[in-house]
PDB file of N, CA and C in Angstrom:
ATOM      1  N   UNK A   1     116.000 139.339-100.679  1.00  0.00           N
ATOM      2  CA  UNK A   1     114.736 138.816-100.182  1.00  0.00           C
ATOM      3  C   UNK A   1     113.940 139.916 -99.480  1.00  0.00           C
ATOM      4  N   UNK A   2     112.915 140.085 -99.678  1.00  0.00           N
ATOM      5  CA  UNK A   2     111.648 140.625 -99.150  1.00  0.00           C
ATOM      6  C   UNK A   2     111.521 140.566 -97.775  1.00  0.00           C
ATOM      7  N   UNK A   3     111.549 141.431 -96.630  1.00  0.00           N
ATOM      8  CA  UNK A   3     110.716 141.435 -95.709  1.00  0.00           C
ATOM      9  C   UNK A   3     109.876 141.185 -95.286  1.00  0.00           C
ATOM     10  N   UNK A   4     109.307 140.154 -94.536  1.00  0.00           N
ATOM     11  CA  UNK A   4     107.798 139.675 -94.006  1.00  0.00           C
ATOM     12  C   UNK A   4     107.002 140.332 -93.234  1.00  0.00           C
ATOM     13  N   UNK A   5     106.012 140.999 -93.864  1.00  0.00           N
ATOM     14  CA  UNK A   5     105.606 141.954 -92.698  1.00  0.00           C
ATOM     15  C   UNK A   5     103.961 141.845 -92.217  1.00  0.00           C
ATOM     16  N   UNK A   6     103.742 141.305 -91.079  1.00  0.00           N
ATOM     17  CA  UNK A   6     102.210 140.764 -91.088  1.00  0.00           C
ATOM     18  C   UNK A   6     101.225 142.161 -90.494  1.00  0.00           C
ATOM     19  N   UNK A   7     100.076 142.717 -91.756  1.00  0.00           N
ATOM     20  CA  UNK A   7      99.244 143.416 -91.107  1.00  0.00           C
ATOM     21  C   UNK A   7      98.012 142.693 -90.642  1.00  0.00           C
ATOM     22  N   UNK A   8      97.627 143.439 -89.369  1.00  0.00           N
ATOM     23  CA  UNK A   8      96.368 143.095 -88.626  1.00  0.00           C
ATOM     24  C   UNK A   8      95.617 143.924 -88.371  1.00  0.00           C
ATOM     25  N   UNK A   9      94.714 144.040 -89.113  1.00  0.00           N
ATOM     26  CA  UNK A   9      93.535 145.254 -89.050  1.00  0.00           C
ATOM     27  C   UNK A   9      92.088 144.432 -89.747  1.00  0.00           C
ATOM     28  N   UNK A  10      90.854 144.991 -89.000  1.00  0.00           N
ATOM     29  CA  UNK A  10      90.040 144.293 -89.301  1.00  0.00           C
ATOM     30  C   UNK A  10      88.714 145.367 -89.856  1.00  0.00           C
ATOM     31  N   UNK A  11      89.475 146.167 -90.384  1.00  0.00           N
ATOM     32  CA  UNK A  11      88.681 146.847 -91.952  1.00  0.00           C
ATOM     33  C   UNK A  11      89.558 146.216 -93.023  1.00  0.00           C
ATOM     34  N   UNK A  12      87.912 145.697 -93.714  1.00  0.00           N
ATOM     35  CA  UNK A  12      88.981 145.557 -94.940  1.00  0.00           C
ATOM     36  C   UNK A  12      89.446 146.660 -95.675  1.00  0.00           C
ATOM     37  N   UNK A  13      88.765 147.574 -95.943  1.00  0.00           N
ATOM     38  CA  UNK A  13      89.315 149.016 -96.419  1.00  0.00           C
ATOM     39  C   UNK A  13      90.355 149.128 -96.388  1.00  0.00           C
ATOM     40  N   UNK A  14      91.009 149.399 -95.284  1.00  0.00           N
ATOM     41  CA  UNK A  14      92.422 149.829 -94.502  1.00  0.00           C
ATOM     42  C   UNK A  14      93.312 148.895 -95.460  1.00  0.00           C
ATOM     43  N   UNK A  15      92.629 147.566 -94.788  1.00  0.00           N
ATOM     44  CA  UNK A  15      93.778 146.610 -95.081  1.00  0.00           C
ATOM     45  C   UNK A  15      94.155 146.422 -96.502  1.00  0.00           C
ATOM     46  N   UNK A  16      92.923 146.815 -97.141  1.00  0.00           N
ATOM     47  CA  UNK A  16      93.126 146.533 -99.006  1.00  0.00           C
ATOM     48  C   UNK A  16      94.263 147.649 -99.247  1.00  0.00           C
ATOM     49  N   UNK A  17      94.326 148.673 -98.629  1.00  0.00           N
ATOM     50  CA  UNK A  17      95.364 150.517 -98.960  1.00  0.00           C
ATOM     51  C   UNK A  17      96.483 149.651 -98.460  1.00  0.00           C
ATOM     52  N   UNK A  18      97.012 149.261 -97.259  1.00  0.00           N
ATOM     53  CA  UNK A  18      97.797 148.783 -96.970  1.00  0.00           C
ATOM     54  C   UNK A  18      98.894 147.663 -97.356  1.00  0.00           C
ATOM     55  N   UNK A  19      97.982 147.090 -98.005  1.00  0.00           N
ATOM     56  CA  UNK A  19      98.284 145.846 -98.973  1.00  0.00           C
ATOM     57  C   UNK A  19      99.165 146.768-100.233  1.00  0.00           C
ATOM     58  N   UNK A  20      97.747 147.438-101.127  1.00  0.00           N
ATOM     59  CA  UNK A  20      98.622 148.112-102.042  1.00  0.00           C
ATOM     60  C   UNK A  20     100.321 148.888-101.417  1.00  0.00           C
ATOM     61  N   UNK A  21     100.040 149.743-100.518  1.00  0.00           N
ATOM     62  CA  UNK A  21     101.220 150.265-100.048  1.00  0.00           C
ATOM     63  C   UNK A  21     102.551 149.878 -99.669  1.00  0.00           C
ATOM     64  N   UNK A  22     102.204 148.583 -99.486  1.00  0.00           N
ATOM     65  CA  UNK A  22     103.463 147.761 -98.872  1.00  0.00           C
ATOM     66  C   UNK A  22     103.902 146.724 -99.801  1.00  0.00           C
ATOM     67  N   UNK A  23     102.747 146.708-100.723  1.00  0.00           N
ATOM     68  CA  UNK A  23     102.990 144.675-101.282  1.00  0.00           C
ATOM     69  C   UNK A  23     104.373 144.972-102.331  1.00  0.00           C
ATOM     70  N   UNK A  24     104.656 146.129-102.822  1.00  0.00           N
ATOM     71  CA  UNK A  24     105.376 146.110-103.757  1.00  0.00           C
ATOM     72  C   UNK A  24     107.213 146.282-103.104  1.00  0.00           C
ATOM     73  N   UNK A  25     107.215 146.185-101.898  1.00  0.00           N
ATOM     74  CA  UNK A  25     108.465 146.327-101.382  1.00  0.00           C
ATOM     75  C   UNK A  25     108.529 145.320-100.059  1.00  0.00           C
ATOM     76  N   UNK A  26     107.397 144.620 -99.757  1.00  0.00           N
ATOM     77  CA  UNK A  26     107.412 143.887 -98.581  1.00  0.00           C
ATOM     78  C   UNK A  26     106.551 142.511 -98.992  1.00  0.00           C
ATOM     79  N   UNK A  27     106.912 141.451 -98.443  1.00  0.00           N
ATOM     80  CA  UNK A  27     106.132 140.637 -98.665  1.00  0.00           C
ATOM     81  C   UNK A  27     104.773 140.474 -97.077  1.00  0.00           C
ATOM     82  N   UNK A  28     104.015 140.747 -97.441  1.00  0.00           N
ATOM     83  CA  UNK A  28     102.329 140.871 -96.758  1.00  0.00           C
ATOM     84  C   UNK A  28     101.742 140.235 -96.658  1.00  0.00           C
ATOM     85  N   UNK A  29     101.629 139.174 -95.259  1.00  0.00           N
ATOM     86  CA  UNK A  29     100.879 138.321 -94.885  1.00  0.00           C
ATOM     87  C   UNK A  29      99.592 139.371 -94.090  1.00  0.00           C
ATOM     88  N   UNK A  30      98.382 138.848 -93.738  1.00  0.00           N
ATOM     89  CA  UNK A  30      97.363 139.548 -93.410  1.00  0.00           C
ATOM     90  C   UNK A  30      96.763 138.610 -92.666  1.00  0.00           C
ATOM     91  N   UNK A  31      96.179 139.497 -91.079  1.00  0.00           N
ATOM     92  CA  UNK A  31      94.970 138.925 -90.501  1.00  0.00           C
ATOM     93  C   UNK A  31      93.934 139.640 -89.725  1.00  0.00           C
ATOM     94  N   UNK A  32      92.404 139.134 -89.737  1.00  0.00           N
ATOM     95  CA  UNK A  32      91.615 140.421 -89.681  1.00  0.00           C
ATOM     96  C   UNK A  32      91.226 140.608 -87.975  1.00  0.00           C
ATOM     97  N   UNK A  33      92.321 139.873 -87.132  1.00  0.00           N
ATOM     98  CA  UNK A  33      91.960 140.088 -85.825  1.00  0.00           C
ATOM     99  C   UNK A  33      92.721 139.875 -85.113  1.00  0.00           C
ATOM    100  N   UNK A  34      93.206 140.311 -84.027  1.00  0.00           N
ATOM    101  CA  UNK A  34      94.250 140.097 -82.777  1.00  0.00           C
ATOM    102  C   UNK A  34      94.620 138.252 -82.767  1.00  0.00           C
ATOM    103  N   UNK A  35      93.283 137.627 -82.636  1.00  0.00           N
ATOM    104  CA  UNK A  35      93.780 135.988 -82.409  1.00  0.00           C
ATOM    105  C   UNK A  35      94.751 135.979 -83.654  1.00  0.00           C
ATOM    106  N   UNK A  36      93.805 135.610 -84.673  1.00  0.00           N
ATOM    107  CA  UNK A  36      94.315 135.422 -86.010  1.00  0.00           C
ATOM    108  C   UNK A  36      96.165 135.968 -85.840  1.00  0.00           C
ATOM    109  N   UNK A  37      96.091 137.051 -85.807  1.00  0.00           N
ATOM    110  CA  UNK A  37      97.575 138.152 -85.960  1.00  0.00           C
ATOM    111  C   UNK A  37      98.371 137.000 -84.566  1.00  0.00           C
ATOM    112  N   UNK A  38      98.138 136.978 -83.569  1.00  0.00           N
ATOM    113  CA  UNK A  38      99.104 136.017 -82.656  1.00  0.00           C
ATOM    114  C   UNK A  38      99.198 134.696 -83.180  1.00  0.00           C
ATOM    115  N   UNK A  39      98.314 133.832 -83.890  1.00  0.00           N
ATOM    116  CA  UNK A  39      98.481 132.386 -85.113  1.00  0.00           C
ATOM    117  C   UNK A  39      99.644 132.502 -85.682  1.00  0.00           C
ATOM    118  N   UNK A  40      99.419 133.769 -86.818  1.00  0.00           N
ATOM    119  CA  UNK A  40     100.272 133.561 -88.110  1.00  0.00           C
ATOM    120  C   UNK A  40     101.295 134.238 -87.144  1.00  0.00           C
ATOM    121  N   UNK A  41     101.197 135.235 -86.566  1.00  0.00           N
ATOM    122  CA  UNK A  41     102.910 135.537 -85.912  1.00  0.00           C
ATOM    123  C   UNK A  41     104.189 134.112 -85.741  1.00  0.00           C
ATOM    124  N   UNK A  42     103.019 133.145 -84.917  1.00  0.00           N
ATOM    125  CA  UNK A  42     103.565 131.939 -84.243  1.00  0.00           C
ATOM    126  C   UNK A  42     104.507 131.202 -85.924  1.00  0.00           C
ATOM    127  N   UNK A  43     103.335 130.887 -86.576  1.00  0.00           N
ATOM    128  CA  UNK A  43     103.696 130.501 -87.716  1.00  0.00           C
ATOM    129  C   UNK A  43     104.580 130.640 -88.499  1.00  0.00           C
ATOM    130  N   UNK A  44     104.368 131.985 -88.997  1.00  0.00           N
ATOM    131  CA  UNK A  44     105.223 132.708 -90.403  1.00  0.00           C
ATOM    132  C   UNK A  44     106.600 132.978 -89.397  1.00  0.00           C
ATOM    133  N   UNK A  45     106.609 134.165 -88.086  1.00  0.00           N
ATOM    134  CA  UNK A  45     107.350 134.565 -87.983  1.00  0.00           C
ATOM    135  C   UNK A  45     108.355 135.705 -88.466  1.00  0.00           C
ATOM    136  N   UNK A  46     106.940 136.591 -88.901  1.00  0.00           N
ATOM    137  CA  UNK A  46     107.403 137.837 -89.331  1.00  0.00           C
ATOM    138  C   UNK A  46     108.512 138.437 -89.453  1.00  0.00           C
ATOM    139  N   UNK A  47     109.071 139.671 -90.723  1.00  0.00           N
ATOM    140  CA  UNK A  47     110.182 140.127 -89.309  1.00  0.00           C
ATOM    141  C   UNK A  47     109.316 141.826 -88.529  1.00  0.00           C
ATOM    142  N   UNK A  48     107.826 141.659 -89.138  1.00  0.00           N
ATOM    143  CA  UNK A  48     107.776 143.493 -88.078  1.00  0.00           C
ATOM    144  C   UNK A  48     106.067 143.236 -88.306  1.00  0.00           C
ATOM    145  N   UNK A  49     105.437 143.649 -87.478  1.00  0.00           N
ATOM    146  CA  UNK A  49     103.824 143.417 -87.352  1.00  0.00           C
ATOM    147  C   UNK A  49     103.210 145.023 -87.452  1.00  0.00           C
ATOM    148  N   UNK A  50     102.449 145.101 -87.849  1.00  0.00           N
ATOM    149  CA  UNK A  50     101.716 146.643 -88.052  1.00  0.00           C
ATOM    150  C   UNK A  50     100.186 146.165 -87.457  1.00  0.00           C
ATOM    151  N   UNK A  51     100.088 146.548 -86.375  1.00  0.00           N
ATOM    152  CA  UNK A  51      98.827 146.532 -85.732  1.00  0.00           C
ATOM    153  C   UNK A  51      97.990 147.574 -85.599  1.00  0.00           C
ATOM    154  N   UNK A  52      96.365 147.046 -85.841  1.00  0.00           N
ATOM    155  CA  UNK A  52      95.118 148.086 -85.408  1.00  0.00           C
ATOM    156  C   UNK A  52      95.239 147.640 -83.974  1.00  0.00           C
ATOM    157  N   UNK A  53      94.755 148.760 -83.425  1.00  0.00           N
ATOM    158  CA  UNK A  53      94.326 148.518 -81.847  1.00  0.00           C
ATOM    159  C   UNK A  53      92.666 148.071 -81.424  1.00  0.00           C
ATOM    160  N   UNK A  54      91.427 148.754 -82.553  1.00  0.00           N
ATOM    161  CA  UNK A  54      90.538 148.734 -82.038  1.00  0.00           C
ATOM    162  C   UNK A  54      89.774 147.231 -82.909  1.00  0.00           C
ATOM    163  N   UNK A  55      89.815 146.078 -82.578  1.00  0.00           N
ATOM    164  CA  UNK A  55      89.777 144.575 -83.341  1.00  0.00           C
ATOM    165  C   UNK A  55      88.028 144.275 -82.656  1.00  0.00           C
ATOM    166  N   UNK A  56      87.510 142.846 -83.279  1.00  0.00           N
ATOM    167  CA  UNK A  56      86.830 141.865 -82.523  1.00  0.00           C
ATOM    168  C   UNK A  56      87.443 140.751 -82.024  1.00  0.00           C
ATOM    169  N   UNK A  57      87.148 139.981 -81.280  1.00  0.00           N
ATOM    170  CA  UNK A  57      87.535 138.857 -80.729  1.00  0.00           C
ATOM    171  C   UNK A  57      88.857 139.143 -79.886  1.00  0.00           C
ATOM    172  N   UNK A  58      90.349 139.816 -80.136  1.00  0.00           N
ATOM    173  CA  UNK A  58      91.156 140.044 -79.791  1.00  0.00           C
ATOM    174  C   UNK A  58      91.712 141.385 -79.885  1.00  0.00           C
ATOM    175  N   UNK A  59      91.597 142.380 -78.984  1.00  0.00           N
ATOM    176  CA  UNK A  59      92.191 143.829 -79.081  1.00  0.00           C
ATOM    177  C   UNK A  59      93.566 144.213 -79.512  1.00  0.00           C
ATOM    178  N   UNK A  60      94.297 144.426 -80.412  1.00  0.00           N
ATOM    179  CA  UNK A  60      95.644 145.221 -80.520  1.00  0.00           C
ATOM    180  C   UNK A  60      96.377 145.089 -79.614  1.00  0.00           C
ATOM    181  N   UNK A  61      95.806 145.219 -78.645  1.00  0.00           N
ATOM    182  CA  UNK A  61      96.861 145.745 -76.722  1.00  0.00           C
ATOM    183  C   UNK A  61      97.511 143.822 -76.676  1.00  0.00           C
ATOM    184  N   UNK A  62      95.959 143.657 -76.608  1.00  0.00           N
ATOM    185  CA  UNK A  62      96.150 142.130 -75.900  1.00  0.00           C
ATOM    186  C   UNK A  62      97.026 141.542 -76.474  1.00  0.00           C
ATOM    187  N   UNK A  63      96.649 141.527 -78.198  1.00  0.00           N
ATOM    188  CA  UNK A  63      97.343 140.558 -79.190  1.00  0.00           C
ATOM    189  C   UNK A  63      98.758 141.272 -78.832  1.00  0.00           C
ATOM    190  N   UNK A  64      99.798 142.333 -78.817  1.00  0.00           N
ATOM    191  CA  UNK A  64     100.701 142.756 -78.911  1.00  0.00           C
ATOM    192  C   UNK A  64     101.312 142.102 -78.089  1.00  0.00           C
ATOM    193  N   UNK A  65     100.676 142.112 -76.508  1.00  0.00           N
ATOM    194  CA  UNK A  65     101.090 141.442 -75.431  1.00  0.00           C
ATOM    195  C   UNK A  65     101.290 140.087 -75.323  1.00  0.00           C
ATOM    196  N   UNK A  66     100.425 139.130 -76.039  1.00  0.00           N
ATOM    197  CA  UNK A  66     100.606 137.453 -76.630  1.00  0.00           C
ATOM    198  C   UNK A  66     101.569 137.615 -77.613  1.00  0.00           C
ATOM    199  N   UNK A  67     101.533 138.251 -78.216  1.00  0.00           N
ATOM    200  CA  UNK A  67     103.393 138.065 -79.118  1.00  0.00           C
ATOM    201  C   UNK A  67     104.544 138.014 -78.654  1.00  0.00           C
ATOM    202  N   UNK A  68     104.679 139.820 -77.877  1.00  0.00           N
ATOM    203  CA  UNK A  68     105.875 139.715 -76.992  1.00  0.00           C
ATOM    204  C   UNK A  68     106.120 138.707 -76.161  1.00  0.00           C
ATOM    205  N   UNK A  69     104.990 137.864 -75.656  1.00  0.00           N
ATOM    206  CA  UNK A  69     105.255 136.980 -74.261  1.00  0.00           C
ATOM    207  C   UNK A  69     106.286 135.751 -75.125  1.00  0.00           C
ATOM    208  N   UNK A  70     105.227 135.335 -76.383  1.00  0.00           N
ATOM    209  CA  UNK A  70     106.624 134.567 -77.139  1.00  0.00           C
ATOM    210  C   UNK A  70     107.606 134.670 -77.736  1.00  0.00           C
ATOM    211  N   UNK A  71     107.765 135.920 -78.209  1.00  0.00           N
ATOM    212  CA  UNK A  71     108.584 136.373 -78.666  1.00  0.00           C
ATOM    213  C   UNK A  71     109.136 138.006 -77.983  1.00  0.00           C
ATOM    214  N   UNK A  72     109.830 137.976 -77.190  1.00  0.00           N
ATOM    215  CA  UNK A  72     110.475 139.448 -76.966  1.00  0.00           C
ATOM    216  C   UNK A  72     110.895 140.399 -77.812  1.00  0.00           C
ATOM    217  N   UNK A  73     111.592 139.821 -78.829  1.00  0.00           N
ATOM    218  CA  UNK A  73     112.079 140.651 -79.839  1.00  0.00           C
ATOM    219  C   UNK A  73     111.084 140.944 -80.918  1.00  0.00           C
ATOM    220  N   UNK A  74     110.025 140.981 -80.609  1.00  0.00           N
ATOM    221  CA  UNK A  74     109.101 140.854 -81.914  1.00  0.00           C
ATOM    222  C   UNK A  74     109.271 142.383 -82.385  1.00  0.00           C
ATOM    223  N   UNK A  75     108.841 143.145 -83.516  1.00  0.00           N
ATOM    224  CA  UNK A  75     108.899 144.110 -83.771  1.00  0.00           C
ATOM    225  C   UNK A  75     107.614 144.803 -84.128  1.00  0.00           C
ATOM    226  N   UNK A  76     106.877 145.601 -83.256  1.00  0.00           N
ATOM    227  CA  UNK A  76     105.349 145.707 -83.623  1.00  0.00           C
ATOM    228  C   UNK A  76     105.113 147.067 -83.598  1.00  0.00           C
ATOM    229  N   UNK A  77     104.679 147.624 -84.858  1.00  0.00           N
ATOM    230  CA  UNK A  77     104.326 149.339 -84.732  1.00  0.00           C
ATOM    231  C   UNK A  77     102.513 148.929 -84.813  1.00  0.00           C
ATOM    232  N   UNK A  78     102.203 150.178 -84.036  1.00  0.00           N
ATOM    233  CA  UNK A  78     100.748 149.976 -83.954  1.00  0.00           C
ATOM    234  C   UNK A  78      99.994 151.490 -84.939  1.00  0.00           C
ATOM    235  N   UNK A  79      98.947 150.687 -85.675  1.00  0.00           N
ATOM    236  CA  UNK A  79      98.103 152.135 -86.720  1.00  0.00           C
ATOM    237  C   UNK A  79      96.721 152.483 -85.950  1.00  0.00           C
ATOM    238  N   UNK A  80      96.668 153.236 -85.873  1.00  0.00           N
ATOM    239  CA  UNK A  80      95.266 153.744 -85.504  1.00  0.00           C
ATOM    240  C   UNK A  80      94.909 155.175 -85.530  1.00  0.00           C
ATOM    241  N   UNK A  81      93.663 155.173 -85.666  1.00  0.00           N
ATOM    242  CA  UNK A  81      93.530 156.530 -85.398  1.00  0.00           C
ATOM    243  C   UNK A  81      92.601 157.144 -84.492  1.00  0.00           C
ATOM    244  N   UNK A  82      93.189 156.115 -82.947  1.00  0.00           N
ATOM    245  CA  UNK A  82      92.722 157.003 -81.839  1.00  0.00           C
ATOM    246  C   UNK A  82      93.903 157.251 -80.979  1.00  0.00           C
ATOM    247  N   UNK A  83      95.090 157.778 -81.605  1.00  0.00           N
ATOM    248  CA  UNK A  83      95.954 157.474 -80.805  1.00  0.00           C
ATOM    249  C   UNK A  83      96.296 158.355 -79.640  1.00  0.00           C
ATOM    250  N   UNK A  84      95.247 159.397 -79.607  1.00  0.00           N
ATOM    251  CA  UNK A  84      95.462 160.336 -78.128  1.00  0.00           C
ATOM    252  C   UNK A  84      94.322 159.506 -77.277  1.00  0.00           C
ATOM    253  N   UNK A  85      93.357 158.374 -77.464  1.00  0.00           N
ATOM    254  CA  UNK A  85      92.893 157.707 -76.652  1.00  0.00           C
ATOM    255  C   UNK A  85      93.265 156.082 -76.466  1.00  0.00           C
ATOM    256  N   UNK A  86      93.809 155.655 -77.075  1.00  0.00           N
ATOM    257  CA  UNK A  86      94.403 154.308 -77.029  1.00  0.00           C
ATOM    258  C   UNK A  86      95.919 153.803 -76.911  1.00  0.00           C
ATOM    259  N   UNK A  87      96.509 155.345 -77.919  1.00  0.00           N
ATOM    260  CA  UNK A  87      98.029 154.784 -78.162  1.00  0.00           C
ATOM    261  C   UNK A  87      99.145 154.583 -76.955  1.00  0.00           C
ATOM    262  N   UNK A  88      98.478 155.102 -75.483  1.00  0.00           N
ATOM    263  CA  UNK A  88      99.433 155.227 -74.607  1.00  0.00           C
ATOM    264  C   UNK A  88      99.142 153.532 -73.954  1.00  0.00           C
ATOM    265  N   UNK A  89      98.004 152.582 -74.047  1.00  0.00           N
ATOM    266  CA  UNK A  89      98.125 151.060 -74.105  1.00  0.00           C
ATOM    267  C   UNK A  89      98.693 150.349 -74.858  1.00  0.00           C
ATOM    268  N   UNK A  90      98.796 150.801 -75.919  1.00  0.00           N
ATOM    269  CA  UNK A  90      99.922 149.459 -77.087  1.00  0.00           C
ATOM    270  C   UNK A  90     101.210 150.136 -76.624  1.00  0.00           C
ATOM    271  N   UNK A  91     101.745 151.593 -76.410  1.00  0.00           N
ATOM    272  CA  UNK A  91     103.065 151.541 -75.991  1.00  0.00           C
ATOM    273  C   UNK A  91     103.568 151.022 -74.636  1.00  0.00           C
ATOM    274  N   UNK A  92     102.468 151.040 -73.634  1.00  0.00           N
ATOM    275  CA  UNK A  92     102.517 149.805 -72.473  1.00  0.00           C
ATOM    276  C   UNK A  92     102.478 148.363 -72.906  1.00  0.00           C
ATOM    277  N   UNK A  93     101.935 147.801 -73.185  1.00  0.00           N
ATOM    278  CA  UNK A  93     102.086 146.830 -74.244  1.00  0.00           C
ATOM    279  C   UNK A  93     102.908 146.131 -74.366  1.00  0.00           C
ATOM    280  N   UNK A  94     103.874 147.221 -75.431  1.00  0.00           N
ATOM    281  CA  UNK A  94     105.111 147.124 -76.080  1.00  0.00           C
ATOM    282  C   UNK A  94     105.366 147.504 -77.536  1.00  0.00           C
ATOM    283  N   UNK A  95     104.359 147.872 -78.113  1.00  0.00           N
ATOM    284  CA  UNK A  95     104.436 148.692 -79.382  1.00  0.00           C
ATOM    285  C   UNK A  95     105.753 149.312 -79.518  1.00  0.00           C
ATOM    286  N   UNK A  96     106.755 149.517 -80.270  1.00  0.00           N
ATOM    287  CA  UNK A  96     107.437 150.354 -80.346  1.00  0.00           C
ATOM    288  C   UNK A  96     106.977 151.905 -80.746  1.00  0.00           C
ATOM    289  N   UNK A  97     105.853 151.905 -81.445  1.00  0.00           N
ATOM    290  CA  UNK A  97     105.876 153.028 -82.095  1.00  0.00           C
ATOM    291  C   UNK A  97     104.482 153.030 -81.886  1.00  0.00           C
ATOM    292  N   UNK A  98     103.955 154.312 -82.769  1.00  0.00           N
ATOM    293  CA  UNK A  98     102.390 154.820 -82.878  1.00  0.00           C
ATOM    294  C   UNK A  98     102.345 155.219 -84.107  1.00  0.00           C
ATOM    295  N   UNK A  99     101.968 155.001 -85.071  1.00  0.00           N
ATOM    296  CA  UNK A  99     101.419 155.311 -86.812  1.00  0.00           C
ATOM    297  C   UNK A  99     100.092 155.558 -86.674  1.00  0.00           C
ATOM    298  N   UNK A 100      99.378 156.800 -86.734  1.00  0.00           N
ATOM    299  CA  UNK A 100      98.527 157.672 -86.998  1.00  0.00           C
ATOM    300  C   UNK A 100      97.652 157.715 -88.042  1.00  0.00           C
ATOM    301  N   UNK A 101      96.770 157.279 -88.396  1.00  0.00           N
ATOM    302  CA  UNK A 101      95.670 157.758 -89.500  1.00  0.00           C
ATOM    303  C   UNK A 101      95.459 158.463 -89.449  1.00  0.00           C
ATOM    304  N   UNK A 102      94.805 159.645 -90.662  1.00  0.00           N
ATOM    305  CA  UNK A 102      95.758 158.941 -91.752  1.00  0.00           C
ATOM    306  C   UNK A 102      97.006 159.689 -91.888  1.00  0.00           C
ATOM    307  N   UNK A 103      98.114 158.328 -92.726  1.00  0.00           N
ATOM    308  CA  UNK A 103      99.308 158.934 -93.063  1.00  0.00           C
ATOM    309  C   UNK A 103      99.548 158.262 -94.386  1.00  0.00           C
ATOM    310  N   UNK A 104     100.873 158.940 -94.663  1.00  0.00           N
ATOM    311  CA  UNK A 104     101.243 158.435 -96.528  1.00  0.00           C
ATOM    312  C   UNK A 104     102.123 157.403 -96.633  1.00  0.00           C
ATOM    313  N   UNK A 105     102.072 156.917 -97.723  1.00  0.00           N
ATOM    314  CA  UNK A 105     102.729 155.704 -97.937  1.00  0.00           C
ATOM    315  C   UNK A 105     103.955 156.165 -97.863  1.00  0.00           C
ATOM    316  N   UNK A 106     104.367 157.483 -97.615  1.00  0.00           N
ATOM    317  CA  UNK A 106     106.239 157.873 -97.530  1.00  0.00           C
ATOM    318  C   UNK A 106     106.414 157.477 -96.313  1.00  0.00           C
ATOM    319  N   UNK A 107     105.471 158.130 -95.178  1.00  0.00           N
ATOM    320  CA  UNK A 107     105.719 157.869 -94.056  1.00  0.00           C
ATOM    321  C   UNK A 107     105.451 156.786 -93.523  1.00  0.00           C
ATOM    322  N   UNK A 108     104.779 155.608 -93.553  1.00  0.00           N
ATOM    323  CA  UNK A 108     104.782 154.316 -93.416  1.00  0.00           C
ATOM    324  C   UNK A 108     105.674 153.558 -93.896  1.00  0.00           C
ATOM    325  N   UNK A 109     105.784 153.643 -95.119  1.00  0.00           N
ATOM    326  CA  UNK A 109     107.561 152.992 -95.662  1.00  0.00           C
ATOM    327  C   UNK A 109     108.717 153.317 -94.593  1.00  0.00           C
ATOM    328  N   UNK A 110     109.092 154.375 -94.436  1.00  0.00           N
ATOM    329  CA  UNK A 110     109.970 154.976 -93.695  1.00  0.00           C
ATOM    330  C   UNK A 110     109.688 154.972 -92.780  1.00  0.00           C
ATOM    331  N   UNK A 111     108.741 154.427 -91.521  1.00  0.00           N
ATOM    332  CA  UNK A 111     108.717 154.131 -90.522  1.00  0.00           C
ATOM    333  C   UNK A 111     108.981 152.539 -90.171  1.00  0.00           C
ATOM    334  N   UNK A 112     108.228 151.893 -91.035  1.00  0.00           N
ATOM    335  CA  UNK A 112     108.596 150.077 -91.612  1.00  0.00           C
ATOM    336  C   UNK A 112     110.579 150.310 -91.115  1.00  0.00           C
ATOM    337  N   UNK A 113     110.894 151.041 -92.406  1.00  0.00           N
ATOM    338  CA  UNK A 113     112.089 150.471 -92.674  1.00  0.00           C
ATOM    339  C   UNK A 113     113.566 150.679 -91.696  1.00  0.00           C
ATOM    340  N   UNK A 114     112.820 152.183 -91.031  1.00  0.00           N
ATOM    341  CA  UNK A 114     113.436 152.621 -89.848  1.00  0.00           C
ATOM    342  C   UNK A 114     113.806 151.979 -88.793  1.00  0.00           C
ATOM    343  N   UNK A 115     112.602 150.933 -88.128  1.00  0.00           N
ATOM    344  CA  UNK A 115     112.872 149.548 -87.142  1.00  0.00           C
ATOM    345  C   UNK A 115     112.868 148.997 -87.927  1.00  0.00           C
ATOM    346  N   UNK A 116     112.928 148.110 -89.555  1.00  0.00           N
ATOM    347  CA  UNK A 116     113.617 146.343 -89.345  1.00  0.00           C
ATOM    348  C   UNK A 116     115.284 146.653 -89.600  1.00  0.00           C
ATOM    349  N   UNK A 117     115.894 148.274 -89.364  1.00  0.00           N
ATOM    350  CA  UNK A 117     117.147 148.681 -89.447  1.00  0.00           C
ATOM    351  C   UNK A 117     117.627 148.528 -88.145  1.00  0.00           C
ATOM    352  N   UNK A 118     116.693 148.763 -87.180  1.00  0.00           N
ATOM    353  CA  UNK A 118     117.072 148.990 -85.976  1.00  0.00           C
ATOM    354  C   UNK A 118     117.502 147.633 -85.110  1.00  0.00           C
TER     355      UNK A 118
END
């Protein structure tokens, strides 16, 4: 069985690359904003979340922080690419990690697969 892995980014751009990158080894639920991304978390119950930080309606930081509160164990790497100005709030947060724009689908696979090992 497939891995559930919910991205939240609210370019669709991003999210269409992302989709391709992942859909063929992960199964990819999608939402285009922090609220949305804390919904389907509740819902689906992912097993690993890939978050933008910079959203409307709900910021990355915040949404990360409404997950963990229900879920502790949640597993959330955060993408962006301001991460010498933002990334040190999602790892307060609770982000485990920081994924950088741009990067390659080697290194996103292998960062995915690195924590749902862990």
């Amino acid at each position: 069985m497939k891995h559930r892995i919910l991205v939240v980014e609210d370019d669709a751009a991003v999210l269409e690359v992302l989709q391709l990158m992942l859909s063929e080894k992960f199964d990819v639920i999608v939402a285009t904003n922090g609220k949305e991304g804390v919904r389907l978390y509740e819902s689906l119950k992912p097993d690993l979340v890939l978050m933008d930080i910079v959203m409307p309606e709900m910021d990355g930081v915040q949404a990360t922080r409404e997950i963990l509160k229900k879920d502790p164990n949640a597993k959330i790497l955060a993408i962006t690419a301001y991460a010498s100005h933002r990334g040190h709030e999602m790892l307060e947060a609770g982000a485990l990690e920081i994924i950088e724009k741009p990067f390659t689908k080697k290194q996103l696979i292998e960062t995915i697969e690195k924590h749902l090992e862990s």
